[in-house]
Protein backbone atom coordinates (compact mmCIF):
# COMPACT_ATOMS: atom_id res chain seq x y z
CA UNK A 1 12.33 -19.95 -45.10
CA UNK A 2 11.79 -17.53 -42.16
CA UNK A 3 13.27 -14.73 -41.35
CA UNK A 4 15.40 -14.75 -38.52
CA UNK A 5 16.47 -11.00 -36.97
CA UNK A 6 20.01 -11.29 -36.40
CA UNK A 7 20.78 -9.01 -33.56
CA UNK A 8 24.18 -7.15 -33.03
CA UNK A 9 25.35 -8.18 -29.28
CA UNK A 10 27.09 -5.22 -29.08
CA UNK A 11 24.35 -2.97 -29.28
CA UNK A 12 23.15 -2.71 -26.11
CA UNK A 13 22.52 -4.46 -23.03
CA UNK A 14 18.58 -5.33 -24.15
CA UNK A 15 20.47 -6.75 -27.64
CA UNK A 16 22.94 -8.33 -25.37
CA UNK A 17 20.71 -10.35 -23.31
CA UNK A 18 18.35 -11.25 -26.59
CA UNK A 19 21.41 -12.53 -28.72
CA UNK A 20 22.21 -15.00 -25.65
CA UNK A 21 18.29 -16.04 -25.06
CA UNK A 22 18.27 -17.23 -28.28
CA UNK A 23 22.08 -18.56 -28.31
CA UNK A 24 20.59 -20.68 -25.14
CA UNK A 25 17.49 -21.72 -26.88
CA UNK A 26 18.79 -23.40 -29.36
CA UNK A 27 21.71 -24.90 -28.22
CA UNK A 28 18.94 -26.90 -26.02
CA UNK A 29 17.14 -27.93 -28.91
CA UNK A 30 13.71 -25.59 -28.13
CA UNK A 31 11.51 -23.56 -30.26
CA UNK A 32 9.97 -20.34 -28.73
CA UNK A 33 7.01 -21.76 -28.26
CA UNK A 34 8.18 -24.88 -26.52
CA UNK A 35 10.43 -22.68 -24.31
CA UNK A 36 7.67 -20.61 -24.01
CA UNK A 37 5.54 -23.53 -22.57
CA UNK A 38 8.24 -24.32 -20.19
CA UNK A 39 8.41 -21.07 -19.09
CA UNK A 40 4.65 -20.73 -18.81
CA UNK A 41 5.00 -17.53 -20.87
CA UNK A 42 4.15 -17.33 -24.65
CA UNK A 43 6.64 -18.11 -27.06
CA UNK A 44 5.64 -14.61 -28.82
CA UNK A 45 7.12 -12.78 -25.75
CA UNK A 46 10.33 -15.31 -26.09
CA UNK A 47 10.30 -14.11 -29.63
CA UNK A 48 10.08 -10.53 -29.17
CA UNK A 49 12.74 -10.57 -25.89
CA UNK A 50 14.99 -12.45 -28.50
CA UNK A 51 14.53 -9.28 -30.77
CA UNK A 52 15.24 -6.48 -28.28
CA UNK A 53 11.63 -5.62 -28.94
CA UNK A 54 10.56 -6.63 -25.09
CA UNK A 55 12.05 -5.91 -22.00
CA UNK A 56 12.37 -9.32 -20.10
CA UNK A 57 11.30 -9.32 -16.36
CA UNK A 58 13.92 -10.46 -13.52
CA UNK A 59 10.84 -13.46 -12.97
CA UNK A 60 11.23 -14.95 -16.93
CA UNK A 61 15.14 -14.50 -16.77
CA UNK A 62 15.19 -16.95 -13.51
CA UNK A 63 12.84 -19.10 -15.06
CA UNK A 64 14.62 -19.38 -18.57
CA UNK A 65 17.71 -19.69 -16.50
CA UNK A 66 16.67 -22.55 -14.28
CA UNK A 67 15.02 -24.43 -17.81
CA UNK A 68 17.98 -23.20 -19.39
CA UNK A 69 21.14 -24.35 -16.87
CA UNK A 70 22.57 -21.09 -17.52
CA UNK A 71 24.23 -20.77 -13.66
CA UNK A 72 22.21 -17.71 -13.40
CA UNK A 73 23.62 -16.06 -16.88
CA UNK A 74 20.48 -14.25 -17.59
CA UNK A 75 19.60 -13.37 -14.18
CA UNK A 76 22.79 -11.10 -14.09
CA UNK A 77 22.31 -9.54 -17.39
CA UNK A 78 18.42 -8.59 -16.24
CA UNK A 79 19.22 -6.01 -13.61
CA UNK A 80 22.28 -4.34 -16.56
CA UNK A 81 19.23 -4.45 -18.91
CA UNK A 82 16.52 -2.83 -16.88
CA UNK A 83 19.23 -0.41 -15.50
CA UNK A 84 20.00 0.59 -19.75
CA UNK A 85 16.10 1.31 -20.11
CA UNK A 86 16.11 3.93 -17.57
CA UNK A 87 15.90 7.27 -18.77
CA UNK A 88 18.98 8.57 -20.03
CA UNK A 89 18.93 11.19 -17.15
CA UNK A 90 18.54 9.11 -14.29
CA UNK A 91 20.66 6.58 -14.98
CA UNK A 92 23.70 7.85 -12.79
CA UNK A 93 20.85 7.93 -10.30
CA UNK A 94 20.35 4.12 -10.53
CA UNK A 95 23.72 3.75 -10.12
CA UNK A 96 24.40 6.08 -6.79
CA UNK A 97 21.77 3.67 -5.44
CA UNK A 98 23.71 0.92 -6.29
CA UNK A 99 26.95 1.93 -4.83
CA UNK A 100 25.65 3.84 -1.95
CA UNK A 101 25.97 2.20 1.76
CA UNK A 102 23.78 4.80 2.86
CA UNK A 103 20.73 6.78 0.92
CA UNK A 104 18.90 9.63 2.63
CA UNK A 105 15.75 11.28 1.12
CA UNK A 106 13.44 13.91 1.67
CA UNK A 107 10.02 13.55 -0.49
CA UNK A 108 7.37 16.43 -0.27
CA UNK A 109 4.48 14.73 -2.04
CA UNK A 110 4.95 11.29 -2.93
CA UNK A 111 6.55 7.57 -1.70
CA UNK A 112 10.12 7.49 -2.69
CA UNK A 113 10.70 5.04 -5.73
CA UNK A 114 12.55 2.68 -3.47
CA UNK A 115 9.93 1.67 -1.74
CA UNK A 116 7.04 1.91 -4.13
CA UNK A 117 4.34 -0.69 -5.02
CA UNK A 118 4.07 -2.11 -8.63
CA UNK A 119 -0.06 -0.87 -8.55
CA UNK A 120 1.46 2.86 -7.41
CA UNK A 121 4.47 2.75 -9.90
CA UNK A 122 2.29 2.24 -12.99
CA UNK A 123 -0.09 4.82 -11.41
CA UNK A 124 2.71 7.36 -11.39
CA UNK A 125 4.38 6.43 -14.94
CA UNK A 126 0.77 6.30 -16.20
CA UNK A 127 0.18 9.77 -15.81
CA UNK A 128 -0.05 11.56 -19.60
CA UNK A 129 2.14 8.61 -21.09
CA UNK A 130 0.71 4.98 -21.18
CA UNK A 131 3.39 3.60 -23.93
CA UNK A 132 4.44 -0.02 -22.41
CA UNK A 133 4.11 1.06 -19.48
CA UNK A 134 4.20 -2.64 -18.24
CA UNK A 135 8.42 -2.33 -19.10
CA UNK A 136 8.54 0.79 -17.57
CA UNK A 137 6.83 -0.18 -14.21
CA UNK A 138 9.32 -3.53 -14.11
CA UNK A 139 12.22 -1.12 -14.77
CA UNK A 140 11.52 1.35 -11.75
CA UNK A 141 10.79 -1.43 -9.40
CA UNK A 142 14.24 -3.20 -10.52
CA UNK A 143 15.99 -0.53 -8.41
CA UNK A 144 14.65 -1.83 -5.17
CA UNK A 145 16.34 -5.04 -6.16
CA UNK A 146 19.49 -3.18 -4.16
CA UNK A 147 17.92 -4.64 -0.79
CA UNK A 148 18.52 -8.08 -2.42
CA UNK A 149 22.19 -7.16 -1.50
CA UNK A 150 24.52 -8.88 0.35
CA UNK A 151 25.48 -5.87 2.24
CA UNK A 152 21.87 -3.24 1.06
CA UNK A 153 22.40 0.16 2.38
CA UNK A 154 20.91 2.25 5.10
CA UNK A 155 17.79 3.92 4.09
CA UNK A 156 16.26 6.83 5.62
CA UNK A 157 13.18 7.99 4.20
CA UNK A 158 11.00 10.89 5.48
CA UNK A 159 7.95 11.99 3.66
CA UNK A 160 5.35 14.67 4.22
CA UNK A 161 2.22 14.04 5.69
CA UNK A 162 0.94 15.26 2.10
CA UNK A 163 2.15 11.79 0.30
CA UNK A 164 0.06 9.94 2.76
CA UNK A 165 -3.19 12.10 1.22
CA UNK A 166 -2.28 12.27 -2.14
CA UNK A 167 -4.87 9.35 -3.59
CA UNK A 168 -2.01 8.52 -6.49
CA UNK A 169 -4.25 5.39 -8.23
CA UNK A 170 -7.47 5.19 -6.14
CA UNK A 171 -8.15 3.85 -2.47
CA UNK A 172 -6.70 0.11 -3.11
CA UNK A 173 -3.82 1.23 -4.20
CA UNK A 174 -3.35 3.93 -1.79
CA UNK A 175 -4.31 1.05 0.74
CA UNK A 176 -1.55 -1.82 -0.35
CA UNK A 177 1.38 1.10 -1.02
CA UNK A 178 0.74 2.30 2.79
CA UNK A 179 0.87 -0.95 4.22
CA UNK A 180 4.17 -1.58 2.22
CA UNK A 181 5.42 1.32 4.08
CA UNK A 182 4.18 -0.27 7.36
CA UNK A 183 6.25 -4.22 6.57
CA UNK A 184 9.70 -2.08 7.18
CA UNK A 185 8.46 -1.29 10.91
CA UNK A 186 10.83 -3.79 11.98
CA UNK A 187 13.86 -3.46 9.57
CA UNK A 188 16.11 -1.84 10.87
CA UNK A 189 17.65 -1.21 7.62
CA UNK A 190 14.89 1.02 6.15
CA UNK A 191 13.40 3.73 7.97
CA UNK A 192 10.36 5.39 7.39
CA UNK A 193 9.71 9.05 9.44
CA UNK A 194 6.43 11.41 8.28
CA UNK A 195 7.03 15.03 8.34
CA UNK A 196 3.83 15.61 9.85
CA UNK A 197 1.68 18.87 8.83
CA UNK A 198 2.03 20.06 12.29
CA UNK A 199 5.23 20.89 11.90
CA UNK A 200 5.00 24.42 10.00
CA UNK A 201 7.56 26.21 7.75
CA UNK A 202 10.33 23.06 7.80
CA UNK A 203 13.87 22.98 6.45
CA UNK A 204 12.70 20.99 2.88
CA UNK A 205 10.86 23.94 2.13
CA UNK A 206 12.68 23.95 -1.29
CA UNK A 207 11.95 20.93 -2.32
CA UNK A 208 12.37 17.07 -2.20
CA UNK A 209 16.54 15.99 -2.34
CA UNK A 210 18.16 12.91 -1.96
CA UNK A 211 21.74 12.23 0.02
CA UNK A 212 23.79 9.51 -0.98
CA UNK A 213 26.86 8.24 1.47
CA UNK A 214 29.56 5.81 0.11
CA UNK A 215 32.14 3.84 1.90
CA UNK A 216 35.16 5.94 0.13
CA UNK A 217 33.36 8.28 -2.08
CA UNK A 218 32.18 12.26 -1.13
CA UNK A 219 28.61 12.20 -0.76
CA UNK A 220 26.33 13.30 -3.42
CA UNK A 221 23.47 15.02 -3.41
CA UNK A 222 20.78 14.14 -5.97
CA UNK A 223 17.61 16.41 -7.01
CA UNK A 224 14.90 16.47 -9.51
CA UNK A 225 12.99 18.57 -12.32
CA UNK A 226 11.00 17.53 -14.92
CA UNK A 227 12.98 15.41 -17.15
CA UNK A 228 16.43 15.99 -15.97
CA UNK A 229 18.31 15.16 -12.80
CA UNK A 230 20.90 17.33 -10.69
CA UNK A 231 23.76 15.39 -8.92
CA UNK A 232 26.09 17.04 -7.20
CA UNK A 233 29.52 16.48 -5.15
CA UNK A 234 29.80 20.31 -4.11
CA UNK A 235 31.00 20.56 -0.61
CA UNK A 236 29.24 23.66 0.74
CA UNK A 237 25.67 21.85 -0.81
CA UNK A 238 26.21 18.22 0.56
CA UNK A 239 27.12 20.54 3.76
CA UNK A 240 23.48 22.72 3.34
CA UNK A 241 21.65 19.38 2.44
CA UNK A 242 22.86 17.70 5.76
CA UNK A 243 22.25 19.83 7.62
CA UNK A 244 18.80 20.48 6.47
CA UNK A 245 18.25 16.68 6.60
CA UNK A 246 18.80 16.25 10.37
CA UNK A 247 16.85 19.73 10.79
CA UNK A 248 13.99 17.14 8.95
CA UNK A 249 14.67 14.30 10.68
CA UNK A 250 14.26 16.18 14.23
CA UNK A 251 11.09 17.57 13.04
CA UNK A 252 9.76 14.71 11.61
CA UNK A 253 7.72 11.98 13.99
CA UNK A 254 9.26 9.50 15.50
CA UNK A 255 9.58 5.88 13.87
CA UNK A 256 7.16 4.34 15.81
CA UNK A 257 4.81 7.90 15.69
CA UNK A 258 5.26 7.62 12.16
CA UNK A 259 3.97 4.13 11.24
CA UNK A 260 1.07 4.75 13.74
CA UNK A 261 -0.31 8.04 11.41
CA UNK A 262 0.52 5.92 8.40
CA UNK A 263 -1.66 3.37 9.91
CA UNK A 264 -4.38 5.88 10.97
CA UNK A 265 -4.48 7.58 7.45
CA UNK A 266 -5.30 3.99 5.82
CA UNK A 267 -7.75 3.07 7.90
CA UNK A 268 -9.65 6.49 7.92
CA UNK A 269 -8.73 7.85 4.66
CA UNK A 270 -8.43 3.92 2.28
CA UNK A 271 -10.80 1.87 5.15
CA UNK A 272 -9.08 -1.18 5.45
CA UNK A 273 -6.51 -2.96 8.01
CA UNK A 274 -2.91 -3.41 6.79
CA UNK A 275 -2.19 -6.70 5.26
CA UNK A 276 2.18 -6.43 5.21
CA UNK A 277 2.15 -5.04 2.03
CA UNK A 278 4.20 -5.80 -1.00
CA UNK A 279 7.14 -7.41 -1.33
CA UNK A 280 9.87 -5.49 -2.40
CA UNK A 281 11.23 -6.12 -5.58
């Protein structure tokens, strides 16, 4: 007889979702592997999502929950799954971005997760640490999955000229992550503004920092060390940060100045036209 892992529901969100794929699975009659067929996955990865032992992909949960007729069961549980796999540190981070209406950031030498590339995502978590790093690259690009929104907040993003240089995973990816940041030109709901190295001594001098606005809430403002996170509600700091982020903003190039040197840098610096980019997640 084989063994069959019985999973405790309870346990977490990743046991959660496992106990139900498999709840699902059989109440339609299907193996793994003939689920897996349907699903065009292999029933191994069915098996080892029904074990908590994979991290299931927003992609497999709407196809199991179109073969399935769940009404979209597993598609809800994905983004409370991938949100639980996090690091324990940045979760309340995840979740400021999920109740924010508006999200302001300041990033000194990289593109700001939101608006990241899969190819520059695993190049970044990739770096000393290449443990299934596949589940870790689908759980930072979950977060953009906030656009998806009925109502996705404002996003103002200015970055220094140095993210455009830093060569984070080679040319190609350099090349496709630019031209992502080029296929928001024309939404008006995120906004992309280089600080340009013209601009001297600037008021980010500190450091990268992250402003989050709600519709009833005190802003927050979020920053970063290595392996911990530092939110804060303070008043005189969400003050300081403010005001430093307009001092940014009015030092940064404009919109349209900025997508033109983001354009310039990947055709001189990565050589090729832009293509629109990735999709966001």
């Amino acid at each position: 007889m084989t063994h069959v892992n019985v999973l405790d529901p309870g346990a977490s969100p990743l046991d959660y979702y496992g106990f139900e794929l498999r709840r699902l699975r059989e109440a339609a009659g299907l193996t793994q592997r003939q689920l897996g067929d349907i699903l065009n996955y292999t029933g191994s990865l069915v098996g080892q999502i029904e074990t908590a032992r994979k991290v299931p992909t927003v992609e497999f949960s709407e196809r199991a929950d179109a073969a399935l007729v769940t009404g979209g069961l597993l598609s809800r549980l994905v983004g409370l799954v991938l949100r639980s796999q996090l690091p324990s540190w940045f979760r309340e981070v995840a979740e400021l971005e999920a109740r924010a209406t508006e999200i302001c950031t300041f990033q000194t030498h990289m593109v700001h997760g939101l608006l990241q590339t899969p190819a520059y995502v695993s190049s970044v978590l990739g770096v000393l640490d290449e443990t299934d790093l596949d589940d870790r690259t689908a759980v930072r690009l979950a977060r953009q999955r906030i656009f998806e929104k009925d109502e996705p907040p404002i996003l103002w993003v200015i970055i220094s000229e140095a993210a455009l240089h830093q060569e984070i995973g080679g040319p190609a990816v350099m090349r496709g992550q630019l031209a992502h940041l080029l296929s928001f030109e024309r939404n008006p709901r995120i906004n992309v503004q280089v600080l340009p190295f013209t601009a001297g001594a600037h008021a980010g001098s500190q450091g990268s920092f992250t402003l989050f606005r709600f519709e009833s809430d005190p802003a927050i403002v979020y920053t970063e060390g290595y392996g911990s996170g530092h939110p804060t509600a303070n008043p005189d700091t969400v003050a300081d940060c403010s005001l430093r982020y307009d001092h940014l903003r009015a030092a940064a190039l404009s919109l349209k100045d900025s997508a033109e040197l983001i354009r310039r840098v990947m055709e001189e610096r990565y050589g090729e036209e832009p293509s629109g980019g990735d999709p966001v997640a």
